[in-house]
PDB file of N, CA and C in Angstrom:
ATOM      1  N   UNK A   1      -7.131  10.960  -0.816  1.00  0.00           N
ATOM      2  CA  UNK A   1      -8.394  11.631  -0.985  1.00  0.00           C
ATOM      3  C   UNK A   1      -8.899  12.089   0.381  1.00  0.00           C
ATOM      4  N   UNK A   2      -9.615  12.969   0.307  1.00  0.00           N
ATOM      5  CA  UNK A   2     -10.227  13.544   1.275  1.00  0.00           C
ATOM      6  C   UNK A   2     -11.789  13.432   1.503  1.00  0.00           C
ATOM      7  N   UNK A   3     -12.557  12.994   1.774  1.00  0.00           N
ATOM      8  CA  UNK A   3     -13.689  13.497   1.777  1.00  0.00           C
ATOM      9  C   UNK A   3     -14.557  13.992   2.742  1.00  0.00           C
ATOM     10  N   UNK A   4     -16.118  14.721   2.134  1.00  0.00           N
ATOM     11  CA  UNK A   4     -16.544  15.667   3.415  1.00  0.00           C
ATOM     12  C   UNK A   4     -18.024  15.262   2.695  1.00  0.00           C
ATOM     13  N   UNK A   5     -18.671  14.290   3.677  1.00  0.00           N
ATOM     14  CA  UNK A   5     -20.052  13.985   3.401  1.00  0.00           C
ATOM     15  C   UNK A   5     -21.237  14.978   4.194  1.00  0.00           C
ATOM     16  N   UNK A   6     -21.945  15.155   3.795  1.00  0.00           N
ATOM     17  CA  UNK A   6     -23.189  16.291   3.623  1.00  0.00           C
ATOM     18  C   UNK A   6     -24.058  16.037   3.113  1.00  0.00           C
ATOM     19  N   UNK A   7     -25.768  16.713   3.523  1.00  0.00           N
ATOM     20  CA  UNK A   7     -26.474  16.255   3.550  1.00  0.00           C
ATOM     21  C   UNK A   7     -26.876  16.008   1.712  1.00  0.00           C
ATOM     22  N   UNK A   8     -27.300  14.643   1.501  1.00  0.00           N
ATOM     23  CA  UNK A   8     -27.177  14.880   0.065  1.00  0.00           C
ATOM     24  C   UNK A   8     -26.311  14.933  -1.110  1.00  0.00           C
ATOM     25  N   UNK A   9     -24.833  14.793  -0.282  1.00  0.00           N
ATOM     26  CA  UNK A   9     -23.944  15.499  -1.080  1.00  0.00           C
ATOM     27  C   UNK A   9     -22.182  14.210  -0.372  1.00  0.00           C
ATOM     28  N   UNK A  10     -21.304  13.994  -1.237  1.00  0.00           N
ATOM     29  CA  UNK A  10     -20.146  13.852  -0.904  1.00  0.00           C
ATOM     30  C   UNK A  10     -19.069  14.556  -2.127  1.00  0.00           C
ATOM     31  N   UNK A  11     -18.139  15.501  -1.305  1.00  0.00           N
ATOM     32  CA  UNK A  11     -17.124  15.908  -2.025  1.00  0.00           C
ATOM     33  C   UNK A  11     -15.954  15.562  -1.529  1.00  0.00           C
ATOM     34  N   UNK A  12     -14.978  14.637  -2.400  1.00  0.00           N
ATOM     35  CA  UNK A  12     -13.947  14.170  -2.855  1.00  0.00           C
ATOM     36  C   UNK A  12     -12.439  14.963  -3.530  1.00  0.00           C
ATOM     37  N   UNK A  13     -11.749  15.212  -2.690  1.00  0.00           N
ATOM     38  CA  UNK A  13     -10.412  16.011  -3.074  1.00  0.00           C
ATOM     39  C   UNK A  13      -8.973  15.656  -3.184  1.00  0.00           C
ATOM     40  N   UNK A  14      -8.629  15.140  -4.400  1.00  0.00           N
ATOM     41  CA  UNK A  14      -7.312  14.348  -4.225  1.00  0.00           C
ATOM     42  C   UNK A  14      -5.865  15.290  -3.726  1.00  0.00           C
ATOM     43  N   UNK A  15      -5.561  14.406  -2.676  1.00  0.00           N
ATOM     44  CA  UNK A  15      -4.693  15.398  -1.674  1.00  0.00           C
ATOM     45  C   UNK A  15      -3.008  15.210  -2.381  1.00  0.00           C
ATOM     46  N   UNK A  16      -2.929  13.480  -2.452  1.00  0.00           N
ATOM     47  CA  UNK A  16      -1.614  13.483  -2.588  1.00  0.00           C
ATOM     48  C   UNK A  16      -1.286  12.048  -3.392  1.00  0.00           C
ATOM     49  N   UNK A  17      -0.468  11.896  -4.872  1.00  0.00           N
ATOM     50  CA  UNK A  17      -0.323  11.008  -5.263  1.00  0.00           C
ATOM     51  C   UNK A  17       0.918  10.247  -5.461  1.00  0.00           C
ATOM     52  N   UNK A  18       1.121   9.306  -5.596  1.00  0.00           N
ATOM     53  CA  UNK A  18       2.623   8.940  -5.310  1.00  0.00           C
ATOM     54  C   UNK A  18       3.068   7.867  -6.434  1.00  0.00           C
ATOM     55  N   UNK A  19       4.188   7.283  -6.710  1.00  0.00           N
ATOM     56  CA  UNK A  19       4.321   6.436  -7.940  1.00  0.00           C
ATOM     57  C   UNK A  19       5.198   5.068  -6.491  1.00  0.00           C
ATOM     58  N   UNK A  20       4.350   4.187  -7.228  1.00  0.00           N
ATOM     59  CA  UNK A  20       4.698   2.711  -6.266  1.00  0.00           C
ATOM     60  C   UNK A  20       5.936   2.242  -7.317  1.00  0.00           C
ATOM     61  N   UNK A  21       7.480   2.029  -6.818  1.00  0.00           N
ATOM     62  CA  UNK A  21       7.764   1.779  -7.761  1.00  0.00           C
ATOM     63  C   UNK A  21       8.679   0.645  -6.911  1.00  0.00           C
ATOM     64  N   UNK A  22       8.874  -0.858  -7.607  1.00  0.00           N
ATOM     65  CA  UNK A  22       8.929  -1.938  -6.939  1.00  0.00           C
ATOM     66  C   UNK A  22      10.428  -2.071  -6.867  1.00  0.00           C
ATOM     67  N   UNK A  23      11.405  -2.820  -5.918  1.00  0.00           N
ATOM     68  CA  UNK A  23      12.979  -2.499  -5.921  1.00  0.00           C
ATOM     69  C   UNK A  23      13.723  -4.078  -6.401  1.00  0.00           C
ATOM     70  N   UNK A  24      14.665  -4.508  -7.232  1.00  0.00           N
ATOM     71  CA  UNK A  24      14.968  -5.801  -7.206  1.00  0.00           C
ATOM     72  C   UNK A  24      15.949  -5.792  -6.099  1.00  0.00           C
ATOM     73  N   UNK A  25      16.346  -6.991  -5.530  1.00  0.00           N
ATOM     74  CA  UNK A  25      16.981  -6.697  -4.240  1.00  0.00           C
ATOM     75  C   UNK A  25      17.489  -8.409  -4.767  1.00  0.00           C
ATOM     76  N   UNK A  26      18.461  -8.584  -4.710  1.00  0.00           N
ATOM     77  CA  UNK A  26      19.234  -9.714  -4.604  1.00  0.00           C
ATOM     78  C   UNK A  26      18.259 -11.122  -5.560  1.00  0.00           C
ATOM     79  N   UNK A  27      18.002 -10.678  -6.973  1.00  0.00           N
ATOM     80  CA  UNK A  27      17.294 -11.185  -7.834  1.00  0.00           C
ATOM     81  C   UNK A  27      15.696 -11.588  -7.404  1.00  0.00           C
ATOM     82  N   UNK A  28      15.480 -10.694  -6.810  1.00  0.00           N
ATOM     83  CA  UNK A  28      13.774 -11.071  -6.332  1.00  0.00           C
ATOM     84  C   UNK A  28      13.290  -9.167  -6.340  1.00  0.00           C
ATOM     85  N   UNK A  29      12.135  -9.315  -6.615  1.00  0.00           N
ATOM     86  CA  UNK A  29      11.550  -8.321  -7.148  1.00  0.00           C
ATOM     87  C   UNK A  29      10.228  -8.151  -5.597  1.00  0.00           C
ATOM     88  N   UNK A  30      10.910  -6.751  -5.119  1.00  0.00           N
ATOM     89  CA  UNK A  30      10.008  -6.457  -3.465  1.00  0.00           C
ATOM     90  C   UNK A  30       9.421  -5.233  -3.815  1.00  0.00           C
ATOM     91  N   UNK A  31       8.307  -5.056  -2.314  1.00  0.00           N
ATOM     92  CA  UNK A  31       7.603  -3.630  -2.744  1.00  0.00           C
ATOM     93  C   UNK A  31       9.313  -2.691  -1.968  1.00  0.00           C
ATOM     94  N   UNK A  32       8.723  -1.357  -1.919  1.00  0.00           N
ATOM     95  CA  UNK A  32      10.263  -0.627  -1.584  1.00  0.00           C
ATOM     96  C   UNK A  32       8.906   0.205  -0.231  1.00  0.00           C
ATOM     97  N   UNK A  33       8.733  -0.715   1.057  1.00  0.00           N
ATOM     98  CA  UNK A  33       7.918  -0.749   1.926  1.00  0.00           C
ATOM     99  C   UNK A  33       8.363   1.154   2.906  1.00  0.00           C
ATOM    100  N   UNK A  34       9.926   0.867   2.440  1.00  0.00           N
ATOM    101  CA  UNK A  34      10.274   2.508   3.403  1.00  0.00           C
ATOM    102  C   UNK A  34       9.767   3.587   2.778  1.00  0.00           C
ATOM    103  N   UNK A  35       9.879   3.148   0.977  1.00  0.00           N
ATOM    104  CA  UNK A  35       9.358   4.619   0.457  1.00  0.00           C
ATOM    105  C   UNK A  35       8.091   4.781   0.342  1.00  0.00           C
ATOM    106  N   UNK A  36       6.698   3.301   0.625  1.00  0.00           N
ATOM    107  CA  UNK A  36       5.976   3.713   0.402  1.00  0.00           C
ATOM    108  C   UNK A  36       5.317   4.166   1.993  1.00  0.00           C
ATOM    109  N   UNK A  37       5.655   3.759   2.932  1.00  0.00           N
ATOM    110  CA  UNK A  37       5.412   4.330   4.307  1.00  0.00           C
ATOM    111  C   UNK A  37       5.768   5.900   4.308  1.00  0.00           C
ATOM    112  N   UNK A  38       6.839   6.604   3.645  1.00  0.00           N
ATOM    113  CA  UNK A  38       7.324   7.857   3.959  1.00  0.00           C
ATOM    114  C   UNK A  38       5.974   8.624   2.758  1.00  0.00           C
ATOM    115  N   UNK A  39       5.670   8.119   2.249  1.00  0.00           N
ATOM    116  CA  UNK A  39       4.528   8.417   0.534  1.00  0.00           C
ATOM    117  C   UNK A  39       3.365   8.578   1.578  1.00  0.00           C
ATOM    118  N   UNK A  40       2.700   7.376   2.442  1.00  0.00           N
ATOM    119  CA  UNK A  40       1.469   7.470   3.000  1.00  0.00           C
ATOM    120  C   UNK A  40       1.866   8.694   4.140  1.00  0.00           C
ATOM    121  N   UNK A  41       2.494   8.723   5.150  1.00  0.00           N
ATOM    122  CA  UNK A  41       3.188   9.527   5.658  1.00  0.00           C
ATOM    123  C   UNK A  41       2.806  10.980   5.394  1.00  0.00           C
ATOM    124  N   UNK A  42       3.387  11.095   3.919  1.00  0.00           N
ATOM    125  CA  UNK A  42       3.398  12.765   3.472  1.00  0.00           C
ATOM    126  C   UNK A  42       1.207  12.945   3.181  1.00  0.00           C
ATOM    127  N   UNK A  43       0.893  12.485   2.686  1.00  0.00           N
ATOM    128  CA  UNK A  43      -0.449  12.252   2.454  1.00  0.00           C
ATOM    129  C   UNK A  43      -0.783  12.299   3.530  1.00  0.00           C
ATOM    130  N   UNK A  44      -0.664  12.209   4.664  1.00  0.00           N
ATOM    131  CA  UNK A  44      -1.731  12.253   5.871  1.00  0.00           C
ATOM    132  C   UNK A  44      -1.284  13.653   6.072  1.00  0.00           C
ATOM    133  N   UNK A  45      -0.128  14.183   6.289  1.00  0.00           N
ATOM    134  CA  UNK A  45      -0.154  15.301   6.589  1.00  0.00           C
ATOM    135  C   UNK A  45      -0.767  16.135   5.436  1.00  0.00           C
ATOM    136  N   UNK A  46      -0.896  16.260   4.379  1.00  0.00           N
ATOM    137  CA  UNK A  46      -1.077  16.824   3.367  1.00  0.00           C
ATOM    138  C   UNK A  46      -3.150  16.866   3.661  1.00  0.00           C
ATOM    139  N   UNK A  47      -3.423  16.005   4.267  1.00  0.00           N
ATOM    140  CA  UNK A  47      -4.567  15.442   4.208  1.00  0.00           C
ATOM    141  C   UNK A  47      -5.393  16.239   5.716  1.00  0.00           C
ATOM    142  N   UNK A  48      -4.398  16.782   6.569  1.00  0.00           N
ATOM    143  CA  UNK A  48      -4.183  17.046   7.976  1.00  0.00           C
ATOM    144  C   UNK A  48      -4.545  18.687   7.405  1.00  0.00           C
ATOM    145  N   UNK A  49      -3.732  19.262   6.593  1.00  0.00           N
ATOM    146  CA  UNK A  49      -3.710  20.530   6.418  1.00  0.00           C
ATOM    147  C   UNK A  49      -5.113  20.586   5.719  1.00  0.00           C
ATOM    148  N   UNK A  50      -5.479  20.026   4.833  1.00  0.00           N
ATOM    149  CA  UNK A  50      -6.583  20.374   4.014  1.00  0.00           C
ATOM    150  C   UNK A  50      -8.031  20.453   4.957  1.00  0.00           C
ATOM    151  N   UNK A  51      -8.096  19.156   6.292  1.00  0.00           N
ATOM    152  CA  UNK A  51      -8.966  18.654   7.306  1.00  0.00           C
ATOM    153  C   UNK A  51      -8.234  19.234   8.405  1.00  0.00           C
ATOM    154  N   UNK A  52      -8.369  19.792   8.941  1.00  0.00           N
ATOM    155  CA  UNK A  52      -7.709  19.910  10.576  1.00  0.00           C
ATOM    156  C   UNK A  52      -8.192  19.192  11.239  1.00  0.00           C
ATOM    157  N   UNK A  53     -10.177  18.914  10.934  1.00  0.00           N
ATOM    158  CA  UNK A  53     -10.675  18.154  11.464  1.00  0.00           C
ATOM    159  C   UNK A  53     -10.978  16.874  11.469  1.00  0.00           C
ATOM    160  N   UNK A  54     -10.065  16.363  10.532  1.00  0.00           N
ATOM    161  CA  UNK A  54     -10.159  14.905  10.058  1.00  0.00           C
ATOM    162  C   UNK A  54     -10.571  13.869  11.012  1.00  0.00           C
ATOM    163  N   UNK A  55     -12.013  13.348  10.866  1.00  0.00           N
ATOM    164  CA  UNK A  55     -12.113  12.160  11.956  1.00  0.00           C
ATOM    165  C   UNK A  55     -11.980  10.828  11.744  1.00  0.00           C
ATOM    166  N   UNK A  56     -11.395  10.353  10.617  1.00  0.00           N
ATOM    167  CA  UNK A  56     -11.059   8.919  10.614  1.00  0.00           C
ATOM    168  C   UNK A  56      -9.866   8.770   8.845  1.00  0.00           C
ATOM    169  N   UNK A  57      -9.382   7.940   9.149  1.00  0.00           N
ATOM    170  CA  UNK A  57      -8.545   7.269   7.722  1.00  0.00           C
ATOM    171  C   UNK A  57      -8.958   5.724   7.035  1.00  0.00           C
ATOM    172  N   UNK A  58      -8.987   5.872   6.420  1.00  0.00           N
ATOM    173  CA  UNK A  58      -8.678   4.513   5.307  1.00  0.00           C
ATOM    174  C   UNK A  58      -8.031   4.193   4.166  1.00  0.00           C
ATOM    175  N   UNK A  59      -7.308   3.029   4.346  1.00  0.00           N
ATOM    176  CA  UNK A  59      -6.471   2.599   3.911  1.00  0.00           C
ATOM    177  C   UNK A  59      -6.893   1.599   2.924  1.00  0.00           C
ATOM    178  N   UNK A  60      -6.681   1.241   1.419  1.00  0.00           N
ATOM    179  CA  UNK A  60      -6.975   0.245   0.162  1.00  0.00           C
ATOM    180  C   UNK A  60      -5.626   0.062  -0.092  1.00  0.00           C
ATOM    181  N   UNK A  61      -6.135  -1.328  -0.144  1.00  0.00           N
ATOM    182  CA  UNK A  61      -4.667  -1.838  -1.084  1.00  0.00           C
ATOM    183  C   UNK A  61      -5.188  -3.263  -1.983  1.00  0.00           C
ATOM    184  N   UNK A  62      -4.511  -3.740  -3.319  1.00  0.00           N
ATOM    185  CA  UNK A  62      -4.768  -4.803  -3.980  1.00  0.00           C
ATOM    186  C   UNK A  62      -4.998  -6.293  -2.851  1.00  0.00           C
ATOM    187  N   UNK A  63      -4.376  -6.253  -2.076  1.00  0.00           N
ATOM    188  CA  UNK A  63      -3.933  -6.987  -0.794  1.00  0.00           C
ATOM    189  C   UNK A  63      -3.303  -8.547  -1.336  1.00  0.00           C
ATOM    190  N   UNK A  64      -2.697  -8.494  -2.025  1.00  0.00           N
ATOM    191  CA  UNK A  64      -2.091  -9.899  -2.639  1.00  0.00           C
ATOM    192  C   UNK A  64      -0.893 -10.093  -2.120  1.00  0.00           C
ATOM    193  N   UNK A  65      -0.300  -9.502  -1.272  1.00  0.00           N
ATOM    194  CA  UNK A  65       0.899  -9.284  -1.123  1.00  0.00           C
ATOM    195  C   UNK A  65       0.754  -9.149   0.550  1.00  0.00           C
ATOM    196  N   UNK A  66       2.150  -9.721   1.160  1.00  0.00           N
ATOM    197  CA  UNK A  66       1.915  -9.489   3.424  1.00  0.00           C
ATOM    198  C   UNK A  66       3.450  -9.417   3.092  1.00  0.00           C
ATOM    199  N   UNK A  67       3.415  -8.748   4.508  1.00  0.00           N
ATOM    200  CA  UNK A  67       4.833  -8.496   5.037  1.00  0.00           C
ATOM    201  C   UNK A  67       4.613  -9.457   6.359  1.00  0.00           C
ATOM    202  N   UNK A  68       5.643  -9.943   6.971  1.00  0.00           N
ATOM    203  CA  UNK A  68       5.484 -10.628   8.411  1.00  0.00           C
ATOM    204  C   UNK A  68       6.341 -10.272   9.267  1.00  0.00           C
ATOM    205  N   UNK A  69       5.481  -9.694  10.529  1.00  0.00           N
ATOM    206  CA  UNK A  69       6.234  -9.062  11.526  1.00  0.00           C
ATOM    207  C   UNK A  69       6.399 -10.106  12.738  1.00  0.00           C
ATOM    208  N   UNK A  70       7.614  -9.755  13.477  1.00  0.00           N
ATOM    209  CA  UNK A  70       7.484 -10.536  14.643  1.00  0.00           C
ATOM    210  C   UNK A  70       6.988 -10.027  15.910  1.00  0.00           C
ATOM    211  N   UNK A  71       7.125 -10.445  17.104  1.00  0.00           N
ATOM    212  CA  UNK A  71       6.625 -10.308  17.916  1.00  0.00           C
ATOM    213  C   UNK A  71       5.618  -9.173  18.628  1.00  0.00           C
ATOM    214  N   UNK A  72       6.764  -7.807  18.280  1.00  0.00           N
ATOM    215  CA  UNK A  72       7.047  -6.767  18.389  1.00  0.00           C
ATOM    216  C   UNK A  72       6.312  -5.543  17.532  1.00  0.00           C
ATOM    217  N   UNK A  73       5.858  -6.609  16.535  1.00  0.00           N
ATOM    218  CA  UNK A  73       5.276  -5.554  14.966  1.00  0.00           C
ATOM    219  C   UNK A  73       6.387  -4.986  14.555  1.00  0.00           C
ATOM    220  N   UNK A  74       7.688  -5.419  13.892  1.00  0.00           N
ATOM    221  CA  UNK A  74       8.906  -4.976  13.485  1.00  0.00           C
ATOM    222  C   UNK A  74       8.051  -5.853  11.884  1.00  0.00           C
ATOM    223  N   UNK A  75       8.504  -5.293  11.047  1.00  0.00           N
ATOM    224  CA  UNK A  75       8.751  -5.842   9.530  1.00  0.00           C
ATOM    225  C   UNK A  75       9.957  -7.199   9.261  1.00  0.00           C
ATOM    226  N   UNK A  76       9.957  -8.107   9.213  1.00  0.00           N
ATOM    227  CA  UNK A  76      11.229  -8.625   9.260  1.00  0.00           C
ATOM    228  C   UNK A  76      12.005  -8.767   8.196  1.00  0.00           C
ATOM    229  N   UNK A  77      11.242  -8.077   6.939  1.00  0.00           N
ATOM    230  CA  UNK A  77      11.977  -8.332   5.385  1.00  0.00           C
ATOM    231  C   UNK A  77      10.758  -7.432   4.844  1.00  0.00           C
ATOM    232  N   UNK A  78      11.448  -6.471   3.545  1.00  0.00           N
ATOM    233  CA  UNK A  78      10.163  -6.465   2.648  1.00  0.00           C
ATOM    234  C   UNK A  78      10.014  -7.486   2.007  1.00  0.00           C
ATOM    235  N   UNK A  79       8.294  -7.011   1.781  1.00  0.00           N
ATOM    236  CA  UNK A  79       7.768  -8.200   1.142  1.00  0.00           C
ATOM    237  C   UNK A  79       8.019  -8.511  -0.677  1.00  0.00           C
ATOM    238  N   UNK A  80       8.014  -9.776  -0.844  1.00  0.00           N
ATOM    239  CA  UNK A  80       8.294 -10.096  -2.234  1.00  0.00           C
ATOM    240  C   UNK A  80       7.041  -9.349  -2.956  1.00  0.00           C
ATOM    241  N   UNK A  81       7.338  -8.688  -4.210  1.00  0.00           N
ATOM    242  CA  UNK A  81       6.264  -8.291  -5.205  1.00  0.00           C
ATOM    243  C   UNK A  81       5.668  -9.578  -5.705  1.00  0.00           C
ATOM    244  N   UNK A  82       4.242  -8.886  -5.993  1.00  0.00           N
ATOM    245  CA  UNK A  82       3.112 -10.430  -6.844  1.00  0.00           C
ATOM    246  C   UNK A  82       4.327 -10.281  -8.177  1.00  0.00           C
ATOM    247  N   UNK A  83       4.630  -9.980  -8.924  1.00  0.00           N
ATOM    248  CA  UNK A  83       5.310  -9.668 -10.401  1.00  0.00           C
ATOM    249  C   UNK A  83       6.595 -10.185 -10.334  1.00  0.00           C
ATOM    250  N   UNK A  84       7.139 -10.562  -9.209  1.00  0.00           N
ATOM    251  CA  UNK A  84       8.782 -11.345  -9.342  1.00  0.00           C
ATOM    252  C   UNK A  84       8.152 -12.786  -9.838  1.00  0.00           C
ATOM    253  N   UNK A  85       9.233 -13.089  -9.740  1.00  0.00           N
ATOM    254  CA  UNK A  85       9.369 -14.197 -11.278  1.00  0.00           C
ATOM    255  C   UNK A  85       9.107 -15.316 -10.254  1.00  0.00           C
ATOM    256  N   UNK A  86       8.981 -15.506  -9.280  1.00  0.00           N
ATOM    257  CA  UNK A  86       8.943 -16.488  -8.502  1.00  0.00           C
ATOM    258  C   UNK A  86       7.692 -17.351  -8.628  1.00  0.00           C
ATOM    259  N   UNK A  87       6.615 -16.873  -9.252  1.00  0.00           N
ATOM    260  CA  UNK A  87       5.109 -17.150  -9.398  1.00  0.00           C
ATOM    261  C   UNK A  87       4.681 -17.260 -11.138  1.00  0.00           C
ATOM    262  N   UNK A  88       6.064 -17.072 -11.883  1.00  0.00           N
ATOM    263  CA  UNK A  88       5.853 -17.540 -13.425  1.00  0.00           C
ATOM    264  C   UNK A  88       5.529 -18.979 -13.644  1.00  0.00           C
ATOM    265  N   UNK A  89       3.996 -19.031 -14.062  1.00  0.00           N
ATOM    266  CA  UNK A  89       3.708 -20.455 -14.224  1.00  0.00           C
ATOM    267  C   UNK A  89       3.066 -21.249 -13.292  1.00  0.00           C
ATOM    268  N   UNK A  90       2.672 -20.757 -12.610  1.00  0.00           N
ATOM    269  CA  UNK A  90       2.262 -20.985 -11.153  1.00  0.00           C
ATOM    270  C   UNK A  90       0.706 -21.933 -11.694  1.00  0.00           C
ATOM    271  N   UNK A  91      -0.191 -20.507 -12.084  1.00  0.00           N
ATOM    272  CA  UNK A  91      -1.003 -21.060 -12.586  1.00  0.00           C
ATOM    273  C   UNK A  91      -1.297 -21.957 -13.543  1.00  0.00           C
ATOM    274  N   UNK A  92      -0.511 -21.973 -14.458  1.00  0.00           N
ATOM    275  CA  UNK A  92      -0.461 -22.790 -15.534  1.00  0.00           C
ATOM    276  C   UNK A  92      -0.389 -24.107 -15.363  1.00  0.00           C
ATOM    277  N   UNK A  93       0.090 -24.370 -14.124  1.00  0.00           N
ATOM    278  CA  UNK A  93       0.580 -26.005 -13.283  1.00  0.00           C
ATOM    279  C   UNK A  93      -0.832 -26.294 -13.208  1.00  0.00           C
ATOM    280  N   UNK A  94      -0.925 -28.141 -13.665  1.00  0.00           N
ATOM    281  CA  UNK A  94      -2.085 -28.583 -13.140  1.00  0.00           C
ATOM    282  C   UNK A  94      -2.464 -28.723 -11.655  1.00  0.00           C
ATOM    283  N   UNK A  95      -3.754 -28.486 -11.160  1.00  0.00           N
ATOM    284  CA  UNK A  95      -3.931 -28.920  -9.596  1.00  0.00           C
ATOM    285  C   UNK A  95      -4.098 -30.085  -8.868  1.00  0.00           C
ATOM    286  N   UNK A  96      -3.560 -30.807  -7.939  1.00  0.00           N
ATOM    287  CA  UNK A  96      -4.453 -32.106  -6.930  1.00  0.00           C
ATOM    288  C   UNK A  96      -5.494 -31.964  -7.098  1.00  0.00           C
ATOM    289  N   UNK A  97      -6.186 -33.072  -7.699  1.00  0.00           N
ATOM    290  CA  UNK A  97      -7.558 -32.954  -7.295  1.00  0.00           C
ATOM    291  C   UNK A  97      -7.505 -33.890  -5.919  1.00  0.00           C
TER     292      UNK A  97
END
């Protein structure tokens, strides 16, 4: 989205939409982190042409989900999806009190 606030007024222009679609990778279910970086990627430029003057970005996400980088800010794995099976029942387990 784009937007352009004014006095009284905000208009909202959807620039660029993309389909998140999650990868199984050695029986665990991950986000697919390259395609969605190359997705945000195309959207900024898309977002660039519409704004030349674009003065800031923001970024939403569900946020249930981290990747962990090392030292460097390298990715060291994608991250596991909330929806792999690894978390079936999770809740259902009683807690320590």
């Amino acid at each position: 989205m784009v937007g352009q606030v004014g006095p009284n007024s905000l208009e909202l222009v959807e620039t660029h939409r993309f389909q998140n679609v999650p990868l199984t990778v050695l029986g665990s279910l991950h986000w697919d982190t390259l395609s969605l970086y190359r997705e945000i990627l195309d959207g900024l430029r898309v977002a660039a042409k519409i704004a030349p003057d674009l003065a800031s970005v923001g970024i939403d996400s569900w946020a249930v989900d981290y990747g962990l980088l090392d030292d460097r800010g390298v990715l060291l794995s994608n991250p596991v999806h909330y929806r792999d099976g690894r978390t079936t029942g999770v809740m259902a387990k009683p807690r320590p009190c």
